[in-house]
N, C-alpha and C. Protein backbone atom coordinates (compact mmCIF):
# COMPACT_ATOMS: atom_id res chain seq x y z
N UNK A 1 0.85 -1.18 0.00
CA UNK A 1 0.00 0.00 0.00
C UNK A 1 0.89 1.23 0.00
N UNK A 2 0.73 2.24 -0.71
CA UNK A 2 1.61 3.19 -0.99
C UNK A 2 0.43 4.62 -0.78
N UNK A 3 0.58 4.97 -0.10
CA UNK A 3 -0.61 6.23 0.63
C UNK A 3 -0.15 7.72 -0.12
N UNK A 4 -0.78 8.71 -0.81
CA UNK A 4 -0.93 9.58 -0.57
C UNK A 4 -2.01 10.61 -0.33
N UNK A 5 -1.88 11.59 0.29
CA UNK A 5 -2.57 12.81 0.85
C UNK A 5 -2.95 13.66 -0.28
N UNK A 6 -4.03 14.21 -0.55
CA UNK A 6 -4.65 14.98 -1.21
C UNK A 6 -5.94 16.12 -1.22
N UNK A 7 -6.45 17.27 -1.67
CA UNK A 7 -7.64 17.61 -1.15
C UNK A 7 -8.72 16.81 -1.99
N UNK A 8 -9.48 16.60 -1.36
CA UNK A 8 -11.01 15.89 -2.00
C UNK A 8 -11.18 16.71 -3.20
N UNK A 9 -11.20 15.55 -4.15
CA UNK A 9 -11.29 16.03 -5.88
C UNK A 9 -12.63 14.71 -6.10
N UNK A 10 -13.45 15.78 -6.96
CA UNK A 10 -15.17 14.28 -6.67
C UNK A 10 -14.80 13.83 -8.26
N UNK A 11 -13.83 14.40 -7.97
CA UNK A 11 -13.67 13.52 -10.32
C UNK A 11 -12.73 12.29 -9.98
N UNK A 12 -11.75 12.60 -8.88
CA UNK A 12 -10.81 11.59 -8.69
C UNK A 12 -10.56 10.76 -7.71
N UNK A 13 -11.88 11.50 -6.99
CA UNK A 13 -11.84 10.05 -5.64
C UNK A 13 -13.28 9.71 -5.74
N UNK A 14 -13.20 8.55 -5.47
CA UNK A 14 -14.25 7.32 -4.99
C UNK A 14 -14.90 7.48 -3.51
N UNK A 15 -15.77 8.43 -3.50
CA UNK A 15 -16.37 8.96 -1.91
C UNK A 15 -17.49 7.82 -1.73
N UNK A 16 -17.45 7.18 -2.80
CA UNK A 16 -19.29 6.49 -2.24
C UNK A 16 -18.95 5.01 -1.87
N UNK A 17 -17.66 4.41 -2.32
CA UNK A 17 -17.29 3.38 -1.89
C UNK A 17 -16.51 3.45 -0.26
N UNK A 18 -15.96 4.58 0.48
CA UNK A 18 -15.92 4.58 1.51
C UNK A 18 -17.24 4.07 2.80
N UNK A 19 -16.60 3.30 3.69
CA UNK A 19 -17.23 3.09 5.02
C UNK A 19 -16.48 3.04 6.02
N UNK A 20 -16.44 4.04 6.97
CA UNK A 20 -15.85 3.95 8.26
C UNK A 20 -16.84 2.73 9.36
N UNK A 21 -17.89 2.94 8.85
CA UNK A 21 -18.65 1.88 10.09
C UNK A 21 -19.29 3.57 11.08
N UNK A 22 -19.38 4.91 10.73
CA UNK A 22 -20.21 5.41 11.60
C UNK A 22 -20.92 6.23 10.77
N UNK A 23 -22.21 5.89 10.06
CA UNK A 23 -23.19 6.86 9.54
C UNK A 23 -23.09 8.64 9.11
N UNK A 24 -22.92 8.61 10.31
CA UNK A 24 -22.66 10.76 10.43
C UNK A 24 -21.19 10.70 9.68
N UNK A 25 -20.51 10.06 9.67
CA UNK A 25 -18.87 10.41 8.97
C UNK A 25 -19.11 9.98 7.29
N UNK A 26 -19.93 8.96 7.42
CA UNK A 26 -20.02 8.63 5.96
C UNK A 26 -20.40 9.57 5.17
N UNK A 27 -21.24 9.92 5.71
CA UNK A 27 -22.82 11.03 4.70
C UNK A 27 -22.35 12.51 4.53
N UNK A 28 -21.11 12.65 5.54
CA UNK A 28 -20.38 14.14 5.42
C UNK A 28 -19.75 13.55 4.14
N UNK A 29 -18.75 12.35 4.00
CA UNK A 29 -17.47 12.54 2.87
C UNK A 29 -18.60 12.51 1.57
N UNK A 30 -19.60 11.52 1.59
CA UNK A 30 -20.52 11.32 0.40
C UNK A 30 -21.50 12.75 0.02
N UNK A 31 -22.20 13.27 0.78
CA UNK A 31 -22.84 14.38 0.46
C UNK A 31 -22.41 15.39 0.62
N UNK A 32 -21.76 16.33 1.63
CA UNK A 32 -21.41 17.55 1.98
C UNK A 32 -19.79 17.76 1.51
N UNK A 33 -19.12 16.98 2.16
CA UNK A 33 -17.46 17.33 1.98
C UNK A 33 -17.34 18.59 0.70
N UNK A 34 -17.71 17.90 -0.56
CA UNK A 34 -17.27 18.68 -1.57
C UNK A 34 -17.93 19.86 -1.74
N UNK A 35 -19.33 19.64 -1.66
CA UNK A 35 -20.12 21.21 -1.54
C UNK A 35 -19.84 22.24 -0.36
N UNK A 36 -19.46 22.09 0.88
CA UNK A 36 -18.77 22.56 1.71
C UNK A 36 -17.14 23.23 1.33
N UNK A 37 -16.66 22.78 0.29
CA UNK A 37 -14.94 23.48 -0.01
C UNK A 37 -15.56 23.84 -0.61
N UNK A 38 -16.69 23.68 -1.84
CA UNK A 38 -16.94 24.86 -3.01
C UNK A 38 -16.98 26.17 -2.36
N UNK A 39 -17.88 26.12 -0.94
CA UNK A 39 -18.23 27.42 -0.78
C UNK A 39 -17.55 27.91 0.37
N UNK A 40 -16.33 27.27 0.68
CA UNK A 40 -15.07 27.83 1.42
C UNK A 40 -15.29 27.83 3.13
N UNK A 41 -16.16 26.51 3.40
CA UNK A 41 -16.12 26.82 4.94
C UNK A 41 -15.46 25.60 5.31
N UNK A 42 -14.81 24.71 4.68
CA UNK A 42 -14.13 24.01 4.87
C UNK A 42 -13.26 23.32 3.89
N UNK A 43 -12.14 22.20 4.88
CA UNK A 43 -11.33 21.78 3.56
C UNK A 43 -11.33 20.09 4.02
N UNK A 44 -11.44 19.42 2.68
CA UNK A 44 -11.32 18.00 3.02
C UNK A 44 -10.16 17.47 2.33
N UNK A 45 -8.91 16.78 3.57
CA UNK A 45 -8.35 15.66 2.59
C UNK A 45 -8.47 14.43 2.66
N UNK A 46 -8.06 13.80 1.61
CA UNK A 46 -8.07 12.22 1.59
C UNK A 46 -6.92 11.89 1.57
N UNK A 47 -6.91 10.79 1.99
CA UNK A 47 -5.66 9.50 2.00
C UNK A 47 -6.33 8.45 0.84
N UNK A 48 -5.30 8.42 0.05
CA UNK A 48 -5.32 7.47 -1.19
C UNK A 48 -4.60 6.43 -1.78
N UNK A 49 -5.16 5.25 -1.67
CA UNK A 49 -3.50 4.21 -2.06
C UNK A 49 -3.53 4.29 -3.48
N UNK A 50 -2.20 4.57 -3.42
CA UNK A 50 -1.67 4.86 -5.23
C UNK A 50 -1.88 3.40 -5.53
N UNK A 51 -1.92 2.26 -5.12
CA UNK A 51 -1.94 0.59 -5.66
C UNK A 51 -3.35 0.24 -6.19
N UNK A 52 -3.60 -0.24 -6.32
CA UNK A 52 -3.31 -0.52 -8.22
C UNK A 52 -2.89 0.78 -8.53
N UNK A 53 -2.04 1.11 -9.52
CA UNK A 53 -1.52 3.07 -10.46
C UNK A 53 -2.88 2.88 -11.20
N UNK A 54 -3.20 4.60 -11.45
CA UNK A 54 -4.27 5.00 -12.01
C UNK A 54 -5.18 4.55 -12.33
N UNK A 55 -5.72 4.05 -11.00
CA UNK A 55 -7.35 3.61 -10.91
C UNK A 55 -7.87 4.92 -10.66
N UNK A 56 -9.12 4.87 -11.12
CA UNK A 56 -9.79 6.70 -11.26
C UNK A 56 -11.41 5.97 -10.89
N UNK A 57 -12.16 6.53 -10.61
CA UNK A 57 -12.04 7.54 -8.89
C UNK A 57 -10.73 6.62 -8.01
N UNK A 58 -10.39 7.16 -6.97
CA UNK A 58 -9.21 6.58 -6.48
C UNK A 58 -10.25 5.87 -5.54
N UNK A 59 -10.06 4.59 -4.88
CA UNK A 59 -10.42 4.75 -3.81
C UNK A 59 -10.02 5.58 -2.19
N UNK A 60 -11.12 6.03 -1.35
CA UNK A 60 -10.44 6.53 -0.57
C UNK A 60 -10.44 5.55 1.32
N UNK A 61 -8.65 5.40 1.37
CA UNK A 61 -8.99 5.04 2.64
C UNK A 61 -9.07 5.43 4.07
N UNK A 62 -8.97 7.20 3.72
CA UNK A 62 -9.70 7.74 5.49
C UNK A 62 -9.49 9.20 4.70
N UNK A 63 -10.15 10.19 5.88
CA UNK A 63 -9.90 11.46 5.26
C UNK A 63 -10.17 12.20 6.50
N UNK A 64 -10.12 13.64 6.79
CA UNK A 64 -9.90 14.68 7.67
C UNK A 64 -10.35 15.53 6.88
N UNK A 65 -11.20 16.48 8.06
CA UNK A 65 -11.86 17.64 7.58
C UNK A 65 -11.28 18.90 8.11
N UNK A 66 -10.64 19.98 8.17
CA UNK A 66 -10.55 20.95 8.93
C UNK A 66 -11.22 22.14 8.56
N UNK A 67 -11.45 23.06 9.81
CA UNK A 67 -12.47 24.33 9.29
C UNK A 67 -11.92 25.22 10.51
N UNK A 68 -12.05 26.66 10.56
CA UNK A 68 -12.12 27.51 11.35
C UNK A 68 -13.33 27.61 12.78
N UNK A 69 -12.51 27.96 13.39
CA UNK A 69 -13.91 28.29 14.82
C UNK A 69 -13.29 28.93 15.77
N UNK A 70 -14.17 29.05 17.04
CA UNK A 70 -13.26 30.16 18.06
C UNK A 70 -14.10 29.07 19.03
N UNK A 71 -13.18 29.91 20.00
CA UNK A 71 -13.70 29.19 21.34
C UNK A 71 -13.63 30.14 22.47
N UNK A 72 -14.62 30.36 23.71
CA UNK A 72 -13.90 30.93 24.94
C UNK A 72 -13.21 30.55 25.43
N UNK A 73 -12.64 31.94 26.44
CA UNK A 73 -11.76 31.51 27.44
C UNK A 73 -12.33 30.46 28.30
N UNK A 74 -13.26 30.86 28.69
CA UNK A 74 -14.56 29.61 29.58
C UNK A 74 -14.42 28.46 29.82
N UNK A 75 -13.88 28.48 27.91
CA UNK A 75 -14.15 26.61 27.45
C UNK A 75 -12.78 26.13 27.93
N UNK A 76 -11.55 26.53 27.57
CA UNK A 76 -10.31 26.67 27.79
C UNK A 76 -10.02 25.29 28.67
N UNK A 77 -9.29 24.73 28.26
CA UNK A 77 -9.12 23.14 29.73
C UNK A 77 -8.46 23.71 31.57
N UNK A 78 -7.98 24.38 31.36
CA UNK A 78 -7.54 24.62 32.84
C UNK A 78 -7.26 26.37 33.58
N UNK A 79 -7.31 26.52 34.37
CA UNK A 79 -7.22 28.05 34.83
C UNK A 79 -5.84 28.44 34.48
N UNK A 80 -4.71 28.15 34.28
CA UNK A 80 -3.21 28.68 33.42
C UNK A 80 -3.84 29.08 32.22
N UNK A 81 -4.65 27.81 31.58
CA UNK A 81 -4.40 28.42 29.92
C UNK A 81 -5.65 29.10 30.22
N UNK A 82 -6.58 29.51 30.86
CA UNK A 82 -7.72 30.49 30.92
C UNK A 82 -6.90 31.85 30.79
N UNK A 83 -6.22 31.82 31.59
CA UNK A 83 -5.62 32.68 32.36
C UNK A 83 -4.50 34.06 31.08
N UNK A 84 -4.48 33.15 30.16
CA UNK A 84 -3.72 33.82 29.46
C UNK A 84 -4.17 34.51 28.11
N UNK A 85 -5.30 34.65 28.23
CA UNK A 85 -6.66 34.65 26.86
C UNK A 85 -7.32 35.51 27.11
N UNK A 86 -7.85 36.44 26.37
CA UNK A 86 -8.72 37.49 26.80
C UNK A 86 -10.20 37.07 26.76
N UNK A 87 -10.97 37.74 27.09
CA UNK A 87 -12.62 37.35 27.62
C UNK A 87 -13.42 37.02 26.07
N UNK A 88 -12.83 37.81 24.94
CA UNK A 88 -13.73 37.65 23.59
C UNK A 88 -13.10 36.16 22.74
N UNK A 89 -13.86 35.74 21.99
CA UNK A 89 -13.28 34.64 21.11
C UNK A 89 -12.18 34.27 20.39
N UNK A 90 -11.68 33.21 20.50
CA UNK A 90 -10.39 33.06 20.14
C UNK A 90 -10.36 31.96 19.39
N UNK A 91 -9.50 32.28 18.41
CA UNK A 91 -9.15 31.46 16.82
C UNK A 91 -8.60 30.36 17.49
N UNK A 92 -9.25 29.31 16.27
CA UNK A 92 -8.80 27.64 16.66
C UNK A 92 -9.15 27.32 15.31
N UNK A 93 -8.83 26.09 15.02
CA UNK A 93 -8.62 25.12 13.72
C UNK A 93 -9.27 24.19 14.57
N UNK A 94 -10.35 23.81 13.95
CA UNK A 94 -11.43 22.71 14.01
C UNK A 94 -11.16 21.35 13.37
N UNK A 95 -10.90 20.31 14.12
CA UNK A 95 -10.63 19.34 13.10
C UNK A 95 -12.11 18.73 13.44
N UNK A 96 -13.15 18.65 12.02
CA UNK A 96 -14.09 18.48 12.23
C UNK A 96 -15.40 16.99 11.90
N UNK A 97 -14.20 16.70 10.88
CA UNK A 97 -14.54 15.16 10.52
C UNK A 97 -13.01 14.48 10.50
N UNK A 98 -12.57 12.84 10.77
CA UNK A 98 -11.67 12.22 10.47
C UNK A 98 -12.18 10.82 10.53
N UNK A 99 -11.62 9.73 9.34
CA UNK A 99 -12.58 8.72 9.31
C UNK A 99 -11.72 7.94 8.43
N UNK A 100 -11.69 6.59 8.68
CA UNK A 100 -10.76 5.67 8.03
C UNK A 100 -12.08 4.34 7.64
N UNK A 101 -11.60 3.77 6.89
CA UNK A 101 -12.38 3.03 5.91
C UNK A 101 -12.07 1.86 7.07
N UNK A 102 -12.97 1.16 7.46
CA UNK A 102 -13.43 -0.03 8.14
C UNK A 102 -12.78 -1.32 7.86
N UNK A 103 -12.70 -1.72 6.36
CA UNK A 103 -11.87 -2.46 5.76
C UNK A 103 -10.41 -2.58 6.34
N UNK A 104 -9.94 -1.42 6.84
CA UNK A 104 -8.66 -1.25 7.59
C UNK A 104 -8.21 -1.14 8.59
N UNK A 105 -9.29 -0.95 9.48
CA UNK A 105 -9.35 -0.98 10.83
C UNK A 105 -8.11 -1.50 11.73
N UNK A 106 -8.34 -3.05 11.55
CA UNK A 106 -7.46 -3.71 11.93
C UNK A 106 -5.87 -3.76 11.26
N UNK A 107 -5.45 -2.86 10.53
CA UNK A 107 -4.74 -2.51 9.76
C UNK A 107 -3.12 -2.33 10.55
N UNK A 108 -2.49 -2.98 10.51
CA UNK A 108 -1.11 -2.64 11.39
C UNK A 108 -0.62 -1.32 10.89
N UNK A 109 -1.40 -0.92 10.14
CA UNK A 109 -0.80 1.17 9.24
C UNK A 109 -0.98 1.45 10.57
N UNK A 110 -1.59 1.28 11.09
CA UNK A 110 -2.31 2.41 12.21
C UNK A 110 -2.74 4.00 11.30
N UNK A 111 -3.42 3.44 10.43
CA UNK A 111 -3.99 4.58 9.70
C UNK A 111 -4.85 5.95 9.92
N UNK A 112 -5.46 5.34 11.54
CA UNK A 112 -6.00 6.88 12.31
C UNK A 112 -4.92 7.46 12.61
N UNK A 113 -3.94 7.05 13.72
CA UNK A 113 -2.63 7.57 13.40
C UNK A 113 -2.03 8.83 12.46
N UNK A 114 -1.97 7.81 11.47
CA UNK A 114 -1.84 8.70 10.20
C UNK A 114 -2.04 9.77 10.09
N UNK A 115 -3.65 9.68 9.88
CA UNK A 115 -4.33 10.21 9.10
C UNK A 115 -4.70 11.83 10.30
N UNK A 116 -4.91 11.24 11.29
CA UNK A 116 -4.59 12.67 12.52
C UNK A 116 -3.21 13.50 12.49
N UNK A 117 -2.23 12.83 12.24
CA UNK A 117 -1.01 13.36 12.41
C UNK A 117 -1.25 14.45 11.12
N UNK A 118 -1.41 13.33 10.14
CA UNK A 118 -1.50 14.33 8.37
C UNK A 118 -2.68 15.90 9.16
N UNK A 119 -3.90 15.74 9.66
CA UNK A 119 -4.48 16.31 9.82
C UNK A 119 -4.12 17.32 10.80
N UNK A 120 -3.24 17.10 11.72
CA UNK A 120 -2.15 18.26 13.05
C UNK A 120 -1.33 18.62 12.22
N UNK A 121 -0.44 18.37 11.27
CA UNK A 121 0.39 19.10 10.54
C UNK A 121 -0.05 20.18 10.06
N UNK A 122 -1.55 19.74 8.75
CA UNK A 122 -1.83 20.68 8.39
C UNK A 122 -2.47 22.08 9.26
N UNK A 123 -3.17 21.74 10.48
CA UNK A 123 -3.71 22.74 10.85
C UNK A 123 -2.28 23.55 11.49
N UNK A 124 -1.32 23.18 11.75
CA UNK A 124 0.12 23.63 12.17
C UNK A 124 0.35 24.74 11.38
N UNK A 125 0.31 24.12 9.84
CA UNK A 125 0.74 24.63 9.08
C UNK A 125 -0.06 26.06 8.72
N UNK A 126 -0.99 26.22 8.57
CA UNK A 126 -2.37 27.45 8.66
C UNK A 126 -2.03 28.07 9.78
N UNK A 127 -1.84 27.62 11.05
CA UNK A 127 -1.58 28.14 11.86
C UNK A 127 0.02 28.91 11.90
N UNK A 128 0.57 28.31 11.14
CA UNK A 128 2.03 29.29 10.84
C UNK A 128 1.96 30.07 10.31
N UNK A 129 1.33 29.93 8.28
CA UNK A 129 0.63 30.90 7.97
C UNK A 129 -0.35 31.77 8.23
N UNK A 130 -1.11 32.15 8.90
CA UNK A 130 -1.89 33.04 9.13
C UNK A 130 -1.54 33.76 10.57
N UNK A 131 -1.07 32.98 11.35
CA UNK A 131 -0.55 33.67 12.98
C UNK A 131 -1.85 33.86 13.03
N UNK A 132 -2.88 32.73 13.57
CA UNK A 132 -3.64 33.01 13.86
C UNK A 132 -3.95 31.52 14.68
N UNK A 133 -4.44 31.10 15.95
CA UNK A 133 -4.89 30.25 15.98
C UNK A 133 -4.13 29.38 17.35
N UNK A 134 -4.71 29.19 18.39
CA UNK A 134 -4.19 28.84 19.01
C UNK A 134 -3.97 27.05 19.65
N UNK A 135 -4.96 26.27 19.17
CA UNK A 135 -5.39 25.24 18.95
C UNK A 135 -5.83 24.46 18.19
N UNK A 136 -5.77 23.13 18.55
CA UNK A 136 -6.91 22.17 17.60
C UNK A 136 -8.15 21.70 18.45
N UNK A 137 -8.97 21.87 17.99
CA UNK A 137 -10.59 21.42 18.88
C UNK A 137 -11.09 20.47 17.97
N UNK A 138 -11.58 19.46 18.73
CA UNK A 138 -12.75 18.38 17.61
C UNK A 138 -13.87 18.23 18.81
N UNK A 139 -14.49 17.31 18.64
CA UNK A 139 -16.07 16.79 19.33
C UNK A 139 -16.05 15.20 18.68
N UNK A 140 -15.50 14.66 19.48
CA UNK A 140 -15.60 13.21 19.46
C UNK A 140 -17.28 12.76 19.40
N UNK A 141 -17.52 11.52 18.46
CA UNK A 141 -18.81 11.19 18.27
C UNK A 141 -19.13 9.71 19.11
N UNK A 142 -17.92 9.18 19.66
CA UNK A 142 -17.87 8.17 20.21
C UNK A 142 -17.09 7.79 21.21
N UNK A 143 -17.51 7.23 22.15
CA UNK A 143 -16.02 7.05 23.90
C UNK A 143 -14.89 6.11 22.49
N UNK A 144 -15.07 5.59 21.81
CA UNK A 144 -14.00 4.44 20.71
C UNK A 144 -13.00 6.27 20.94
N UNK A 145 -13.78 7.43 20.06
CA UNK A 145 -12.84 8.40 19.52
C UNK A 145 -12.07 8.89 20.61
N UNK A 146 -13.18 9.27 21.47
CA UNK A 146 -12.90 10.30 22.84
C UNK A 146 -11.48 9.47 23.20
N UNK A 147 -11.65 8.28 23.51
CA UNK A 147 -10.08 7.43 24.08
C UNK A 147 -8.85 7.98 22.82
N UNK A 148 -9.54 8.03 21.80
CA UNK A 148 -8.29 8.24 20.39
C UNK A 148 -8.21 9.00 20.96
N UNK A 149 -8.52 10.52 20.60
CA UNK A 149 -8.02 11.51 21.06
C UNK A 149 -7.24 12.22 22.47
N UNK A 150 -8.01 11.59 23.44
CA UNK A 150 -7.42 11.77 24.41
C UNK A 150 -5.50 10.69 24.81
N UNK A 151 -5.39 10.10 23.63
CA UNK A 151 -4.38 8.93 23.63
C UNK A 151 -3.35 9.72 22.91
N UNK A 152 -3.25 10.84 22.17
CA UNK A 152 -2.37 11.89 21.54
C UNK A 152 -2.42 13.77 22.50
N UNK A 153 -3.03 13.57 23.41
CA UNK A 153 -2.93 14.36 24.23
C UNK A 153 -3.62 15.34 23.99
N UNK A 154 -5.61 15.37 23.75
CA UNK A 154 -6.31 16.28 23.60
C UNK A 154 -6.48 16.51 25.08
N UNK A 155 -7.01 17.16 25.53
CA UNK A 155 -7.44 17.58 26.31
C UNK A 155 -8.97 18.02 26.51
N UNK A 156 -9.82 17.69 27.50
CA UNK A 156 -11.33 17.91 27.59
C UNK A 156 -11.27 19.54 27.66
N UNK A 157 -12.64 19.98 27.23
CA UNK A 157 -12.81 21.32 27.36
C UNK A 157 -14.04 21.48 27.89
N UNK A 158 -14.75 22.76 28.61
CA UNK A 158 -15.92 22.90 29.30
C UNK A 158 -16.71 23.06 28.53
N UNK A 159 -17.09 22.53 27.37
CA UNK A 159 -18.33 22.26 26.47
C UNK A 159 -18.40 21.33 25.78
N UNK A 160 -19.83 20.55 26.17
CA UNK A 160 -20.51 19.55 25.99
C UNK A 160 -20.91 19.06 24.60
N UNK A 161 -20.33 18.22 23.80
CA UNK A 161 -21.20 17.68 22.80
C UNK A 161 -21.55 16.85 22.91
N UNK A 162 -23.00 16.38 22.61
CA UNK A 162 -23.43 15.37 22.95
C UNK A 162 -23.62 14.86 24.07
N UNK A 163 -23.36 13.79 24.55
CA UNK A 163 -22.76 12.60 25.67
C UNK A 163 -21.58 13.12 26.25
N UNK A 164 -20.25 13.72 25.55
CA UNK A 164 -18.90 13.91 25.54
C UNK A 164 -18.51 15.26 25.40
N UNK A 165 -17.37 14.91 25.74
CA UNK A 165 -16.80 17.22 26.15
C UNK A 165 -16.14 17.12 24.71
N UNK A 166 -15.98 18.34 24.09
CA UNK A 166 -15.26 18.32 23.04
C UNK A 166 -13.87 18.61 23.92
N UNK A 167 -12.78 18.60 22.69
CA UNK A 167 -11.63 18.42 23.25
C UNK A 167 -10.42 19.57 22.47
N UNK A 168 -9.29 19.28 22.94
CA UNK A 168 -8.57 20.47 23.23
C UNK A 168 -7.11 20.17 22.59
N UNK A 169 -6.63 20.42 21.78
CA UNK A 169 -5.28 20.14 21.71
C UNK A 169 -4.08 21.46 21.47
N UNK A 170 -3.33 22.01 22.34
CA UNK A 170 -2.77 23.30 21.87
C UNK A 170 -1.62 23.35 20.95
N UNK A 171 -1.48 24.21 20.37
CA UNK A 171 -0.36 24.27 19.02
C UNK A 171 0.77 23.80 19.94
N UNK A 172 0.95 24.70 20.69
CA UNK A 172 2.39 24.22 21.22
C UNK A 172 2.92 22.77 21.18
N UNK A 173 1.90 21.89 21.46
CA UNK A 173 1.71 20.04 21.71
C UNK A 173 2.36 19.70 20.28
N UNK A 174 1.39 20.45 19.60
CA UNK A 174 0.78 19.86 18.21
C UNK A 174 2.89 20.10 17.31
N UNK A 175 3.10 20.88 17.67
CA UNK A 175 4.42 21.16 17.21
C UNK A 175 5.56 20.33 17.93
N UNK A 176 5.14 20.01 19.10
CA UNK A 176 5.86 19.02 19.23
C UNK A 176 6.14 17.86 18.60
N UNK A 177 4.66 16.95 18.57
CA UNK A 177 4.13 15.63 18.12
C UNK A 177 4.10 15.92 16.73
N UNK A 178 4.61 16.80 15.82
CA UNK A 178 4.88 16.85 14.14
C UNK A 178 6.16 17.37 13.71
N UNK A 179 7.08 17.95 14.95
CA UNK A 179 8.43 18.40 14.65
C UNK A 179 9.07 18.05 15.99
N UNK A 180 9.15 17.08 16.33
CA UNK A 180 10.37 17.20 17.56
C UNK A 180 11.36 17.54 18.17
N UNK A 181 11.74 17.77 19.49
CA UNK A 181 13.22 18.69 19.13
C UNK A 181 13.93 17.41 19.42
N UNK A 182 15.13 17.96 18.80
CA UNK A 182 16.29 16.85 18.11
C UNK A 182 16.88 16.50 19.81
């Protein structure tokens, strides 16, 4: 399997043959993903095995969504990092869908892995460019995710989605766990 990263192209990937195994993740990559970048409130990539070469639509085997959002100080995980934030809203990179094809699950890639890391880079990277942004936030849809996430060092935040707190990851981390110091 030979993986690469790409933004969601609906001419060249295969969105309808994806299944993660959770409904709400499916029906974003199949219906919304692409109409959502047309009109710029978000960006989707895919992970694609180049194996078989130029099979068209590609199939896709996981993908990440990122989008803009703010958050309060309020929400903030602990009174230090409250502490250092002013009272009005503050820029964050939303990682808002991430989802690996079921088929792979059991996959020794460790392809969530992956496919989060691919997805912390990039918001790193926006976040270098723009100097804007002080975090990564998601909203886990499942205790399966909530454990993922919290297993790369999100952190809970004081607002509720669902069942589950959304969660917290700060650039500083995030630059660690994608550039290490030597």
């Amino acid at each position: 399997m030979t993986l690469r990263l790409e933004p969601l192209d609906k001419k060249s990937h295969d969105r309808k043959s994806f299944d993660c195994g959770l409904e709400r993740v499916n029906e974003f990559l199949w219906r919304e993903a692409r109409n959502q970048m047309d009109k710029k409130i978000n960006r989707t990539w895919v992970l694609v095995d180049d194996e078989p070469a130029n099979v068209l639509p590609a199939p896709i085997v996981g993908y990440f969504t990122l989008t803009s959002a703010t958050v309060v100080r309020d929400e903030l995980p602990d009174q230090e990092t409250r502490s250092r934030y002013p009272a009005y809203p503050i820029p964050v990179i939303k990682l808002a869908w991430l989802g690996v094809d079921s088929r792979l699950h059991s996959s020794e890639r460790r392809l969530g892995e992956t496919i989060l890391l691919e997805a912390l880079e990039e918001a790193y990277r926006i976040v270098q460019y723009s100097g804007m942004g002080i975090a990564v936030v998601t909203d886990p849809l499942t205790q399966s995710s909530d454990r993922f996430f919290k297993r790369y060092g999100f952190l809970p935040m004081g607002r509720q989605f669902g069942e589950l707190q959304s969660l917290y990851l700060p650039m500083g981390t995030i630059g660690q766990l994608i550039d290490p110091p030597s």
